[in-house]
Protein backbone atom coordinates (compact mmCIF):
# COMPACT_ATOMS: atom_id res chain seq x y z
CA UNK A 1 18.80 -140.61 -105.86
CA UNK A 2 16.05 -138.23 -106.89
CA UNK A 3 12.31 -137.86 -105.46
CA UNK A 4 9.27 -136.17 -106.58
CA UNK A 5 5.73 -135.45 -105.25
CA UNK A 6 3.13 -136.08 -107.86
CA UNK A 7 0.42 -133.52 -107.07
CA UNK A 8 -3.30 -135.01 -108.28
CA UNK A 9 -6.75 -134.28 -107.93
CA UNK A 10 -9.95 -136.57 -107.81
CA UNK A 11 -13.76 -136.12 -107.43
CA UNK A 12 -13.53 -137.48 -103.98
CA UNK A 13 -11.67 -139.32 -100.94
CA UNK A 14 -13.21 -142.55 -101.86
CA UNK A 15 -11.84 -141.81 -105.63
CA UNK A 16 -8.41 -140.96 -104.16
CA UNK A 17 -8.16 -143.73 -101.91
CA UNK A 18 -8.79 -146.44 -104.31
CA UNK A 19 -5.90 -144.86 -107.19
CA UNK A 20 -3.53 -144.39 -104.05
CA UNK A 21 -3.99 -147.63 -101.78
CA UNK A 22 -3.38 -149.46 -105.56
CA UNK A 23 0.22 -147.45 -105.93
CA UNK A 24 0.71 -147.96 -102.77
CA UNK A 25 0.35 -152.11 -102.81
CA UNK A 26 2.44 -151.96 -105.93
CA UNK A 27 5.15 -150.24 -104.19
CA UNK A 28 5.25 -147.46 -106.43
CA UNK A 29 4.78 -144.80 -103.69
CA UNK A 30 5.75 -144.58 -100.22
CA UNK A 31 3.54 -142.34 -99.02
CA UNK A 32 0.48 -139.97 -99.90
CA UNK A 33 -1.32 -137.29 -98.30
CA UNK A 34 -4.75 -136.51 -98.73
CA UNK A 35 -6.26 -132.77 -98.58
CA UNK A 36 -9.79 -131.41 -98.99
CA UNK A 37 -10.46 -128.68 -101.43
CA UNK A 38 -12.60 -126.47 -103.95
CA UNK A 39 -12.00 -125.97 -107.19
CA UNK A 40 -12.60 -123.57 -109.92
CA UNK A 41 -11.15 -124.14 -113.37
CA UNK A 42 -12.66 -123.39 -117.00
CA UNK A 43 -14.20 -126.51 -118.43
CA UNK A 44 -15.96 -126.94 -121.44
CA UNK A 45 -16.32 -123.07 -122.00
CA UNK A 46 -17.59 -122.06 -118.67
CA UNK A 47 -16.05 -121.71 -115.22
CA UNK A 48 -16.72 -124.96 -113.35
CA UNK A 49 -16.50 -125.30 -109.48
CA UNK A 50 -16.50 -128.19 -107.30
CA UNK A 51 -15.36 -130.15 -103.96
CA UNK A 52 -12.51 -132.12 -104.87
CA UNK A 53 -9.89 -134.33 -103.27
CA UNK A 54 -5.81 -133.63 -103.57
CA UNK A 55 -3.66 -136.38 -103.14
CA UNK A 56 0.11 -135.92 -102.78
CA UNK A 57 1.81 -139.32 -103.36
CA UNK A 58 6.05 -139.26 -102.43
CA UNK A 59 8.11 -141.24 -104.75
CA UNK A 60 11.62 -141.80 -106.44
CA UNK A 61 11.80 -139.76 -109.79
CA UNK A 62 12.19 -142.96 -112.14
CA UNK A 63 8.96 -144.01 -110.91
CA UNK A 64 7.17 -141.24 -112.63
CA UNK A 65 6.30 -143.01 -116.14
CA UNK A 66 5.14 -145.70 -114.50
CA UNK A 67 3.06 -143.78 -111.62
CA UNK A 68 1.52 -141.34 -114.58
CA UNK A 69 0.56 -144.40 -116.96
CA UNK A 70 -1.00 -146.13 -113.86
CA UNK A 71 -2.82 -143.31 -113.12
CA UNK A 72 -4.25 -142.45 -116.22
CA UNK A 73 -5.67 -146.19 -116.46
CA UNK A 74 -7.73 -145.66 -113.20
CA UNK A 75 -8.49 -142.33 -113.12
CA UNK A 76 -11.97 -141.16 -113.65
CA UNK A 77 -11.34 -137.30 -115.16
CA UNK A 78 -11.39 -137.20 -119.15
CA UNK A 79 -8.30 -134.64 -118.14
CA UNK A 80 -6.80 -135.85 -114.67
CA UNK A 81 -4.47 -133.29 -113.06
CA UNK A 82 -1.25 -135.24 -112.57
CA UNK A 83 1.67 -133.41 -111.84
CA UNK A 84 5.54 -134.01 -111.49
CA UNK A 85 6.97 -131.73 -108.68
CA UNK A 86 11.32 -132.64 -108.36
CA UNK A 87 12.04 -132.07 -104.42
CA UNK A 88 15.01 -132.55 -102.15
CA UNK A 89 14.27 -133.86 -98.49
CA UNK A 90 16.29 -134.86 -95.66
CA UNK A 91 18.41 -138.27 -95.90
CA UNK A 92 16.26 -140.09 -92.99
CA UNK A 93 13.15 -139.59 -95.09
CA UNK A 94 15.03 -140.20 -98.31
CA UNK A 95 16.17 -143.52 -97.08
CA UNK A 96 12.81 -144.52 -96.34
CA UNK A 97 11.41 -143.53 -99.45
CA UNK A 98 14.28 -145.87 -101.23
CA UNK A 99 13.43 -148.52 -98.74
CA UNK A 100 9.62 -148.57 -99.18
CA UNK A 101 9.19 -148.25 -103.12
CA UNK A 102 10.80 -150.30 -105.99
C-alpha cells in the first residue's frame, strides 16, 4: 500500500486545526503535524509576507482526491497550498496508518 504527506498551509493554528481535526474525525488522515512559519510569495503583483500555519497530514495515497476536494470546501485561501508528497516509511508506522484511516 502507498502513503503520502499532503503538505498545506493556513492563515493560522486555529484555521489548521479546524480543516485537520474534520479529516481527522472522518478518518481520512491518521495523523498531522502542525509547524509555525513565515511566508513570502508574490500575490496579486506584489511580494506578500505573512505568519502562517503548515500542517502535514499522513495518509494512504487513494485518499488524496478525497482529502484535496475536502480541503478545498473548507479552506479559507482563494489559492490554498495543497500538496501531494508520495513517501515510503517503516512497516510499524505503515500498519498504523492502514489501521487508523479508511
Amino acid at each position: 500500500m502507498a502513503f503520502i504527506i499532503i503538505y498545506t498551509t493556513h492563515k493560522d493554528m486555529k484555521d489548521a486545526e479546524r480543516i485537520c481535526n474534520h479529516l481527522l474525525k472522518k478518518r481520512m488522515i491518521a495523523c498531522v503535524n502542525y509547524f509555525p512559519m513565515k511566508s513570502a510569495c508574490w500575490w496579486t503583483g506584489k511580494i506578500a509576507r505573512c505568519d502562517e500555519t503548515v500542517a502535514i497530514l499522513k495518509t494512504r495515497k487513494e485518499n488524496w482526491k478525497k482529502v484535496e476536494a475536502e480541503m478545498k470546501k473548507l479552506h479559507p485561501y482563494e489559492v490554498p497550498c495543497i500538496m501531494k508528497i508520495n513517501v515510503e516509511s517503516n512497516k510499524s508506522y505503515a500498519s498504523w496508518i492502514r489501521k487508523e484511516t479508511k
